[in-house]
PDB file of N, CA and C in Angstrom:
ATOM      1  N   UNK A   1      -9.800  43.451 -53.613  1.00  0.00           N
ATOM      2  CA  UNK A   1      -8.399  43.311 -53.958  1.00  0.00           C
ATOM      3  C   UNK A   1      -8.078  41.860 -54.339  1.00  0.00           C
ATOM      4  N   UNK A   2      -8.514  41.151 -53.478  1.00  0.00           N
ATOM      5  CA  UNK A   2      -8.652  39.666 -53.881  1.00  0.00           C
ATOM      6  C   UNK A   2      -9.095  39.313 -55.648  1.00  0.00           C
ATOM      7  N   UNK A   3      -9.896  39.503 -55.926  1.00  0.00           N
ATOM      8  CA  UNK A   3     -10.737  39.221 -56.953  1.00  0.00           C
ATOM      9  C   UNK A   3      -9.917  40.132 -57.953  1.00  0.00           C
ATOM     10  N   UNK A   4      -9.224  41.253 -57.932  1.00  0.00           N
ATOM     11  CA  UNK A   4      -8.281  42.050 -59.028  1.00  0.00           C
ATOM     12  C   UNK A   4      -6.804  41.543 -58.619  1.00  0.00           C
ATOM     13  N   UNK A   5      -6.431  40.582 -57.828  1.00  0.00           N
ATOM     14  CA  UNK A   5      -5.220  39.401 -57.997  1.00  0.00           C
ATOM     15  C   UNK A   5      -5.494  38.115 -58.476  1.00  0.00           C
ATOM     16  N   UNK A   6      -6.678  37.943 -58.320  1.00  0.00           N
ATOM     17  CA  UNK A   6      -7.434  36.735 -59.138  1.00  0.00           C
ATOM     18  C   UNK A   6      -7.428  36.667 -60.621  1.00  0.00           C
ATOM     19  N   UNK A   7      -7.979  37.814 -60.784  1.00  0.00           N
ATOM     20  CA  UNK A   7      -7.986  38.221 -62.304  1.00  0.00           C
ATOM     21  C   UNK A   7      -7.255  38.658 -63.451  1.00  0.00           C
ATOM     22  N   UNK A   8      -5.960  39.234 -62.008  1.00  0.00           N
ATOM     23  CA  UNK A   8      -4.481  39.606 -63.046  1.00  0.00           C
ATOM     24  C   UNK A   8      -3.379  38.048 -63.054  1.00  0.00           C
ATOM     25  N   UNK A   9      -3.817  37.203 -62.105  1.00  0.00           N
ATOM     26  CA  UNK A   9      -2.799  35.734 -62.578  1.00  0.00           C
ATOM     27  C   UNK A   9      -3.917  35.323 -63.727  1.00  0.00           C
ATOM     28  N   UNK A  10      -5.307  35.436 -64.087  1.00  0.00           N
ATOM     29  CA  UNK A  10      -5.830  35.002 -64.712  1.00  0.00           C
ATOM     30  C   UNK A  10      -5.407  35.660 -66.574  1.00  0.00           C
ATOM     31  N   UNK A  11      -5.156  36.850 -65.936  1.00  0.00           N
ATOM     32  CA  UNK A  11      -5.042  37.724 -67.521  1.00  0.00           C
ATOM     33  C   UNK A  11      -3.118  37.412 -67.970  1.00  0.00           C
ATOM     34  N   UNK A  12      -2.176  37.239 -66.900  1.00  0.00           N
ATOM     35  CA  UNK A  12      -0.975  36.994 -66.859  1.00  0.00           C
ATOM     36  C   UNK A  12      -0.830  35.828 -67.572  1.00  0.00           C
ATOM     37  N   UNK A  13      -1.361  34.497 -66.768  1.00  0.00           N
ATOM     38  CA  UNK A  13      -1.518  33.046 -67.735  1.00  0.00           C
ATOM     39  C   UNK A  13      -1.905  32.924 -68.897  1.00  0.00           C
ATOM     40  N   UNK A  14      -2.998  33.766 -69.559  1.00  0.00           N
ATOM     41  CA  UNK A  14      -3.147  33.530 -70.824  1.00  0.00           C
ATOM     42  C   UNK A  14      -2.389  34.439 -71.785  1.00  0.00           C
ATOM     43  N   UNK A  15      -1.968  35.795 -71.047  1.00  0.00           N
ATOM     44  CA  UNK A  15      -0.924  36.159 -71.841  1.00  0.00           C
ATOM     45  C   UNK A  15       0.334  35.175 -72.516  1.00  0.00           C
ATOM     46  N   UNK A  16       0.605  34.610 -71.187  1.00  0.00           N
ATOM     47  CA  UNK A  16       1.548  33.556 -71.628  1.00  0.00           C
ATOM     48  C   UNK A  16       1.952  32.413 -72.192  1.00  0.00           C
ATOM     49  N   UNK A  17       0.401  31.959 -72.394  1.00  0.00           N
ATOM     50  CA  UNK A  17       0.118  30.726 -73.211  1.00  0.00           C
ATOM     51  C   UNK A  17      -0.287  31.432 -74.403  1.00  0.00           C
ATOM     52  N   UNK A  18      -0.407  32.308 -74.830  1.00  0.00           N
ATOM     53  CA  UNK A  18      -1.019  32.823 -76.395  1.00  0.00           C
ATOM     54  C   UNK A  18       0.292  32.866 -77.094  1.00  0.00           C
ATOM     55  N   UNK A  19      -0.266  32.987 -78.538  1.00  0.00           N
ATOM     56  CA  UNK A  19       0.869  33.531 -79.660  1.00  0.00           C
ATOM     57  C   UNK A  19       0.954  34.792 -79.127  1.00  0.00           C
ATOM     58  N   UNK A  20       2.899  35.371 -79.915  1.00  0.00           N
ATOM     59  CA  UNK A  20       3.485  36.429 -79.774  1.00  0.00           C
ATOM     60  C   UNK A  20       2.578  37.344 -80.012  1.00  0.00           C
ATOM     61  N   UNK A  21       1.330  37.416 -81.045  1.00  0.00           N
ATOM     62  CA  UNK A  21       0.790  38.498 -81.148  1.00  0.00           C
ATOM     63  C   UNK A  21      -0.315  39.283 -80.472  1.00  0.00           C
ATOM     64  N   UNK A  22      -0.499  38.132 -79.922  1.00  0.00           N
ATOM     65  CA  UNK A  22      -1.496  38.726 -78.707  1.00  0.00           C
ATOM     66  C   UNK A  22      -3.004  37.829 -78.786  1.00  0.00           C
ATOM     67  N   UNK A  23      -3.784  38.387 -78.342  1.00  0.00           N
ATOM     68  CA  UNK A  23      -5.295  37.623 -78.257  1.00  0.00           C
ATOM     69  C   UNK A  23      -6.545  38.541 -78.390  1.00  0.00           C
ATOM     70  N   UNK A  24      -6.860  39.222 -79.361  1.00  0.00           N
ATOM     71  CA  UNK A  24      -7.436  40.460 -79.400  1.00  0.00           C
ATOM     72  C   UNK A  24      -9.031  39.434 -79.649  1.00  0.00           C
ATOM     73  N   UNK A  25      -9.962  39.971 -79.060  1.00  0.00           N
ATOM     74  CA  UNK A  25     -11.453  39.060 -79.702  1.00  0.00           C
ATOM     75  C   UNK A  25     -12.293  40.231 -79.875  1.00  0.00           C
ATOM     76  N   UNK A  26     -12.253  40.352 -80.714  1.00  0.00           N
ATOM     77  CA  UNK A  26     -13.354  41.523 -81.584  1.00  0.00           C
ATOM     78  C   UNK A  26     -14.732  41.677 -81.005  1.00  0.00           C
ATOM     79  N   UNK A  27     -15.390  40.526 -80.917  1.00  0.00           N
ATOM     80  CA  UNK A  27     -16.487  39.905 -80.857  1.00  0.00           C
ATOM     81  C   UNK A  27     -17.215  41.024 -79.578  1.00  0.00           C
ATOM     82  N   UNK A  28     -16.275  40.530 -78.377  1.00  0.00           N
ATOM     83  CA  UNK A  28     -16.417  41.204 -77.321  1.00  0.00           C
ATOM     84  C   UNK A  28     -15.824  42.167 -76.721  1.00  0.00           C
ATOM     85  N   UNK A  29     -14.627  42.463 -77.418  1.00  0.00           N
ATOM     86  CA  UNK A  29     -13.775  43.587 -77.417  1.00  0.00           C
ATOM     87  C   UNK A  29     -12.780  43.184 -75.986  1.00  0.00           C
ATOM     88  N   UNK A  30     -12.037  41.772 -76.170  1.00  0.00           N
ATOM     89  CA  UNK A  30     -11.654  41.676 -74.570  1.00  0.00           C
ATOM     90  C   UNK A  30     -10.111  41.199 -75.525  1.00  0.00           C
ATOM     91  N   UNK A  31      -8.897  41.582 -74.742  1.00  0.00           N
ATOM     92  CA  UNK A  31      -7.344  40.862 -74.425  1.00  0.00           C
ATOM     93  C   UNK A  31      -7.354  39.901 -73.846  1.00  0.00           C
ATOM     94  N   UNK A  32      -7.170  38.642 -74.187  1.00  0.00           N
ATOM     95  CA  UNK A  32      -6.727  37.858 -73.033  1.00  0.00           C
ATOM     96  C   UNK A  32      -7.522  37.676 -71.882  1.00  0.00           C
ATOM     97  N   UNK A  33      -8.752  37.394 -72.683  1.00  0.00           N
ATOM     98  CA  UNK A  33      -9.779  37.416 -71.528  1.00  0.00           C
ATOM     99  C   UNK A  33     -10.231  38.518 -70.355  1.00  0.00           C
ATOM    100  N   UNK A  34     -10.169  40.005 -70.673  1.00  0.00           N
ATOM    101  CA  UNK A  34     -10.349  40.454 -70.191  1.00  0.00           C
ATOM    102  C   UNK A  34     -10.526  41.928 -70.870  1.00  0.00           C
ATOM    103  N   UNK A  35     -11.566  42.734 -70.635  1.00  0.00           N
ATOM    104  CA  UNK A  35     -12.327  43.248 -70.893  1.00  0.00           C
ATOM    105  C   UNK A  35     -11.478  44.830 -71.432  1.00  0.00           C
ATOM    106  N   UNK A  36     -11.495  46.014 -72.138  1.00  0.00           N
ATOM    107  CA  UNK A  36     -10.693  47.332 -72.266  1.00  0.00           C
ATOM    108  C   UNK A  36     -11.028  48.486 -70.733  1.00  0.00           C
ATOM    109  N   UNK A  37     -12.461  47.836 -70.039  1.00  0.00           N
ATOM    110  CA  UNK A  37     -12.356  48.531 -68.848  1.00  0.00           C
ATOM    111  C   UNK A  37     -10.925  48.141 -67.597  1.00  0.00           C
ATOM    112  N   UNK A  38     -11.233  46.680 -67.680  1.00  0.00           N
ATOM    113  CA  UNK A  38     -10.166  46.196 -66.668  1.00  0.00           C
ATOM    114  C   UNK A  38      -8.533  46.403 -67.379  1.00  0.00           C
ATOM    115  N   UNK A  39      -8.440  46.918 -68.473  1.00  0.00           N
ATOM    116  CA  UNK A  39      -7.637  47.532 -68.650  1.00  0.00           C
ATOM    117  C   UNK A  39      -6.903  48.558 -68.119  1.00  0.00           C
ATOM    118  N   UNK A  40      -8.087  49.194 -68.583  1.00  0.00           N
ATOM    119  CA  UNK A  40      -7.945  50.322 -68.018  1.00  0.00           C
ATOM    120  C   UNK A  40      -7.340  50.589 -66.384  1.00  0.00           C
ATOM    121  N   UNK A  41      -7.825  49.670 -66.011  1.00  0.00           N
ATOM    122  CA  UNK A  41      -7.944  49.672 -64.350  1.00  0.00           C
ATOM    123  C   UNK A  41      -6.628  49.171 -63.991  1.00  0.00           C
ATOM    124  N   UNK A  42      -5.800  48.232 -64.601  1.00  0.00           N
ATOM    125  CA  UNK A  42      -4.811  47.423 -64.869  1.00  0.00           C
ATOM    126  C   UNK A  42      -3.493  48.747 -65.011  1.00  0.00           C
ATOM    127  N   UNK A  43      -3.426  49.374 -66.006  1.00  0.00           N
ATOM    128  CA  UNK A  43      -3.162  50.731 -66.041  1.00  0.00           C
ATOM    129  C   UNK A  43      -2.779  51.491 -65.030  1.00  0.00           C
ATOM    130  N   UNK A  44      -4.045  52.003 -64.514  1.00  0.00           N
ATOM    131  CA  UNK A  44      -4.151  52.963 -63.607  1.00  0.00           C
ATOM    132  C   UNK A  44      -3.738  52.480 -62.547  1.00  0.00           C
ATOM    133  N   UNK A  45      -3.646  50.985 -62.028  1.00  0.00           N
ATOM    134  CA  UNK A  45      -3.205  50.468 -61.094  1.00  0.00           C
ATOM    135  C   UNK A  45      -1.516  50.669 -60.940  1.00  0.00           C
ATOM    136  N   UNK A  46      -0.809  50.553 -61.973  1.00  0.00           N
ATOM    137  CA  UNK A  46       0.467  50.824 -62.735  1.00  0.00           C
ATOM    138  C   UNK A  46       0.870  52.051 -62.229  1.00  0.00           C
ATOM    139  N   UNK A  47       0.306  52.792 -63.207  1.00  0.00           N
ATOM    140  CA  UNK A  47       0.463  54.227 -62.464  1.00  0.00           C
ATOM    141  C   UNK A  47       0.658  54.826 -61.662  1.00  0.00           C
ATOM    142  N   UNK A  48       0.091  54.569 -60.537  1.00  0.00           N
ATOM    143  CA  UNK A  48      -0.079  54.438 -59.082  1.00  0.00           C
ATOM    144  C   UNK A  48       0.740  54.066 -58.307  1.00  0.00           C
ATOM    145  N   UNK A  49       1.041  52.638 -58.644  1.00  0.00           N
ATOM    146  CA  UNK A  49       2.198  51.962 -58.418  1.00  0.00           C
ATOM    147  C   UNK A  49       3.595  52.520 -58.671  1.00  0.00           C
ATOM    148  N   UNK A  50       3.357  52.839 -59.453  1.00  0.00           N
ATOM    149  CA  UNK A  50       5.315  53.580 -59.928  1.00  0.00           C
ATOM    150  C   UNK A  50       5.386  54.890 -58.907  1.00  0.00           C
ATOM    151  N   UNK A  51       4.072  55.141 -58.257  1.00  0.00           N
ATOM    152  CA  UNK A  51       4.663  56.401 -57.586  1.00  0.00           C
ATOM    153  C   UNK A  51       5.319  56.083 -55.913  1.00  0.00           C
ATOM    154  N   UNK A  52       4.843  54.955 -55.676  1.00  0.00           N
ATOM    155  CA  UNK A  52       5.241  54.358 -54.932  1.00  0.00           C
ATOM    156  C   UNK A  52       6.506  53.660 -54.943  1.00  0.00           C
ATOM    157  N   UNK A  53       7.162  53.323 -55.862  1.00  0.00           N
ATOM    158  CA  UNK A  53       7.969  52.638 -55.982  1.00  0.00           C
ATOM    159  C   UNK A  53       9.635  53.290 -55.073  1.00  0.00           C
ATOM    160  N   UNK A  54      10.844  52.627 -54.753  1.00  0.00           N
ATOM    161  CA  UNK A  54      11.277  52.446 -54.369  1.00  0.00           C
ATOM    162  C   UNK A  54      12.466  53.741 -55.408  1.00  0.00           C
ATOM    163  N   UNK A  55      12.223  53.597 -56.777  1.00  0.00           N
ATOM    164  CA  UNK A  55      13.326  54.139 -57.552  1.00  0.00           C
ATOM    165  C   UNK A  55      12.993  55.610 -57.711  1.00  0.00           C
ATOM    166  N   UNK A  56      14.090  56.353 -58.184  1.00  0.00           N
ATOM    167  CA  UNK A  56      14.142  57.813 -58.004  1.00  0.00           C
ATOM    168  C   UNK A  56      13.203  58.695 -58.386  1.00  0.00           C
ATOM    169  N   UNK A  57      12.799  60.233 -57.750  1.00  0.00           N
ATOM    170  CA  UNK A  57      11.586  60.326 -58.641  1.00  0.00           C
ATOM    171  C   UNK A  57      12.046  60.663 -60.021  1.00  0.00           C
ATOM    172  N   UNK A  58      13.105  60.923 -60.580  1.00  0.00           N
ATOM    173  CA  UNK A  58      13.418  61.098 -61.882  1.00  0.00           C
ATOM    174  C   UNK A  58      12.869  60.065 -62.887  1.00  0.00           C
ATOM    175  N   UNK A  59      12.705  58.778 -61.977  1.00  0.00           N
ATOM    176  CA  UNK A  59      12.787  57.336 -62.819  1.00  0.00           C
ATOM    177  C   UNK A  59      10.867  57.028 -62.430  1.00  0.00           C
ATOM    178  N   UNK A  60      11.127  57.121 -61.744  1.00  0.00           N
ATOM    179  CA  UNK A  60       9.261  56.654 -60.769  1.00  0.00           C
ATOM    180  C   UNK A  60       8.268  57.854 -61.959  1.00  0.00           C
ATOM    181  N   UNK A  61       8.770  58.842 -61.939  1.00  0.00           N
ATOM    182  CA  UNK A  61       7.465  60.303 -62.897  1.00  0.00           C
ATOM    183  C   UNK A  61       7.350  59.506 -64.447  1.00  0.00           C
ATOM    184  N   UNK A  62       8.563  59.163 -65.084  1.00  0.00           N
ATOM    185  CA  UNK A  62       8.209  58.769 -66.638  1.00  0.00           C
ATOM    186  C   UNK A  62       7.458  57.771 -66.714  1.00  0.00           C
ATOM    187  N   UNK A  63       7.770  56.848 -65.688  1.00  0.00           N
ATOM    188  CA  UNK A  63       7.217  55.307 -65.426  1.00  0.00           C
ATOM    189  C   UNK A  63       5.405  55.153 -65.081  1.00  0.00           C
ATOM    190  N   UNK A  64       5.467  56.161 -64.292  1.00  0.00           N
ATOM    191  CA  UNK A  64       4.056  57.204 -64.395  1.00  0.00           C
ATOM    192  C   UNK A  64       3.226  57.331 -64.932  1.00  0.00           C
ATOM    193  N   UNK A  65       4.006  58.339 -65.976  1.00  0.00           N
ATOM    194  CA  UNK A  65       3.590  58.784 -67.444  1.00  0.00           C
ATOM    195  C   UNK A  65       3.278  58.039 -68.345  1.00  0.00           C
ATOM    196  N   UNK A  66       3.766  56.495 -68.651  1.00  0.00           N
ATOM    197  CA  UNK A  66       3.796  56.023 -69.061  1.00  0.00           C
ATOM    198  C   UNK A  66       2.715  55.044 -69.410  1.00  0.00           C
ATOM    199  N   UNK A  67       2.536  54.621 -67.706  1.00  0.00           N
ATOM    200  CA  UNK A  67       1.007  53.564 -67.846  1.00  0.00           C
ATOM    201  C   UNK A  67      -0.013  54.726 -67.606  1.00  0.00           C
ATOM    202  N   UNK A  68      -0.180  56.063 -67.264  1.00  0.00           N
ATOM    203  CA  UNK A  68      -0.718  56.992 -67.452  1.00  0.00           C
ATOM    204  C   UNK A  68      -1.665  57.280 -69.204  1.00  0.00           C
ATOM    205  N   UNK A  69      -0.430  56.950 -69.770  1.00  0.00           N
ATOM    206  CA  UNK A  69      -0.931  57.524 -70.968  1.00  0.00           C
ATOM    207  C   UNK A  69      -1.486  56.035 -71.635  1.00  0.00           C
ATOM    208  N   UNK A  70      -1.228  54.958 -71.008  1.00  0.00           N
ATOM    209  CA  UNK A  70      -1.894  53.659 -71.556  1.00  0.00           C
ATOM    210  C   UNK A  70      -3.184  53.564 -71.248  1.00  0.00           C
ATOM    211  N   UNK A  71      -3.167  54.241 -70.003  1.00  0.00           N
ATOM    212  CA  UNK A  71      -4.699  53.747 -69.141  1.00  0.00           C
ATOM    213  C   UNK A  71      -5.792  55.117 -70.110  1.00  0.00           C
ATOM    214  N   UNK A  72      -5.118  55.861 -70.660  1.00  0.00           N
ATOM    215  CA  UNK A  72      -6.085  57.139 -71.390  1.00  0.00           C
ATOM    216  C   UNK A  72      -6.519  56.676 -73.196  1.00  0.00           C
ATOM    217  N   UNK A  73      -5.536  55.499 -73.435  1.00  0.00           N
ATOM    218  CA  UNK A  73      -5.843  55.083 -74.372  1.00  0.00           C
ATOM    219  C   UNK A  73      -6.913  53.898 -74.379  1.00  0.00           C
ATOM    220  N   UNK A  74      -6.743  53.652 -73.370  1.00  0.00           N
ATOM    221  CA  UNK A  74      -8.625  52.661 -73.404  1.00  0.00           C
ATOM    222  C   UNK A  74      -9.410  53.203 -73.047  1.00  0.00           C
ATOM    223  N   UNK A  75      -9.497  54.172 -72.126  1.00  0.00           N
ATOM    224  CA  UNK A  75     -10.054  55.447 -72.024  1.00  0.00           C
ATOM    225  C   UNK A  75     -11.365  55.634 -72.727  1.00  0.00           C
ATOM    226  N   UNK A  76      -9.666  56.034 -74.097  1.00  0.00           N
ATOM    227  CA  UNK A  76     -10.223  56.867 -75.273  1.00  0.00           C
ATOM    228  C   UNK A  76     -10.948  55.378 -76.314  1.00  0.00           C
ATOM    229  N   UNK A  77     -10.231  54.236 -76.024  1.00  0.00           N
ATOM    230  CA  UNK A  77     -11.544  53.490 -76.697  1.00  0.00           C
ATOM    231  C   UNK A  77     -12.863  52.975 -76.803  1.00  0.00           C
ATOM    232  N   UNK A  78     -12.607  53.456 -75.103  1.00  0.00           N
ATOM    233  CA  UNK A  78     -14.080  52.908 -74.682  1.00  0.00           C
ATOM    234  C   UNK A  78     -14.977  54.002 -75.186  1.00  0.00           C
ATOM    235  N   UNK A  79     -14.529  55.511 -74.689  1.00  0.00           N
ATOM    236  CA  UNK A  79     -15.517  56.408 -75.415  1.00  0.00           C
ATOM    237  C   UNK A  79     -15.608  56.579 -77.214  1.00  0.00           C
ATOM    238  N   UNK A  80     -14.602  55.616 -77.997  1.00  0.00           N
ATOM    239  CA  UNK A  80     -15.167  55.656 -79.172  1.00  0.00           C
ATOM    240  C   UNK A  80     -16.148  54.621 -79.878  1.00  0.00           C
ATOM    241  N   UNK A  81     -16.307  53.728 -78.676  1.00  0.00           N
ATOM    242  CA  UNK A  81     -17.084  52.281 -78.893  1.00  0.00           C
ATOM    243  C   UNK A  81     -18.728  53.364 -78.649  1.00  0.00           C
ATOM    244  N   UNK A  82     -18.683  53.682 -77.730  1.00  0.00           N
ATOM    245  CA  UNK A  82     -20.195  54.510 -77.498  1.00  0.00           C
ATOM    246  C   UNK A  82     -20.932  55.329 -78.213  1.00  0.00           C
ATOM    247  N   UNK A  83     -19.555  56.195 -79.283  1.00  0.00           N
ATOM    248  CA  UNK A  83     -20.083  57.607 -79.745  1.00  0.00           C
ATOM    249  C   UNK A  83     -21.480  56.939 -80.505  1.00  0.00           C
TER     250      UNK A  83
END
């Protein structure tokens, strides 16, 4: 847990020092220094999180859904990097 709070002030800071458009590196296929698995994980962590959250489940299920369907889209990139 340590080391995935380590790594999200690490991925947070350079979000914030980059241009508006982001930091995409082809090369290695990483955001902001960090990889489409830990994405993923980043995501799913989200997800998770909103079900927990404090706000209604009307509001907590879309919120859900939401990094739900983010975390399936790296998912889905990682399995198109392999085919």
């Amino acid at each position: 847990m340590n080391q995935f709070e380590s790594d999200l002030l690490t991925f947070l800071n350079a979000r914030r020092s980059s241009p508006i458009n982001g930091e995409y590196n082809d090369a290695n296929d990483t955001v902001y220094g960090k990889t489409i698995q830990w994405l993923g994980l980043l995501f799913a962590a989200f997800a998770s999180g909103a079900q927990f959250s404090t706000r209604p489940k009307k509001e907590r299920d879309p919120i859900s859904q939401v990094y739900g369907m983010c975390n399936f889209h790296f998912t889905m990139l990682l399995t198109n990097q392999h085919v």
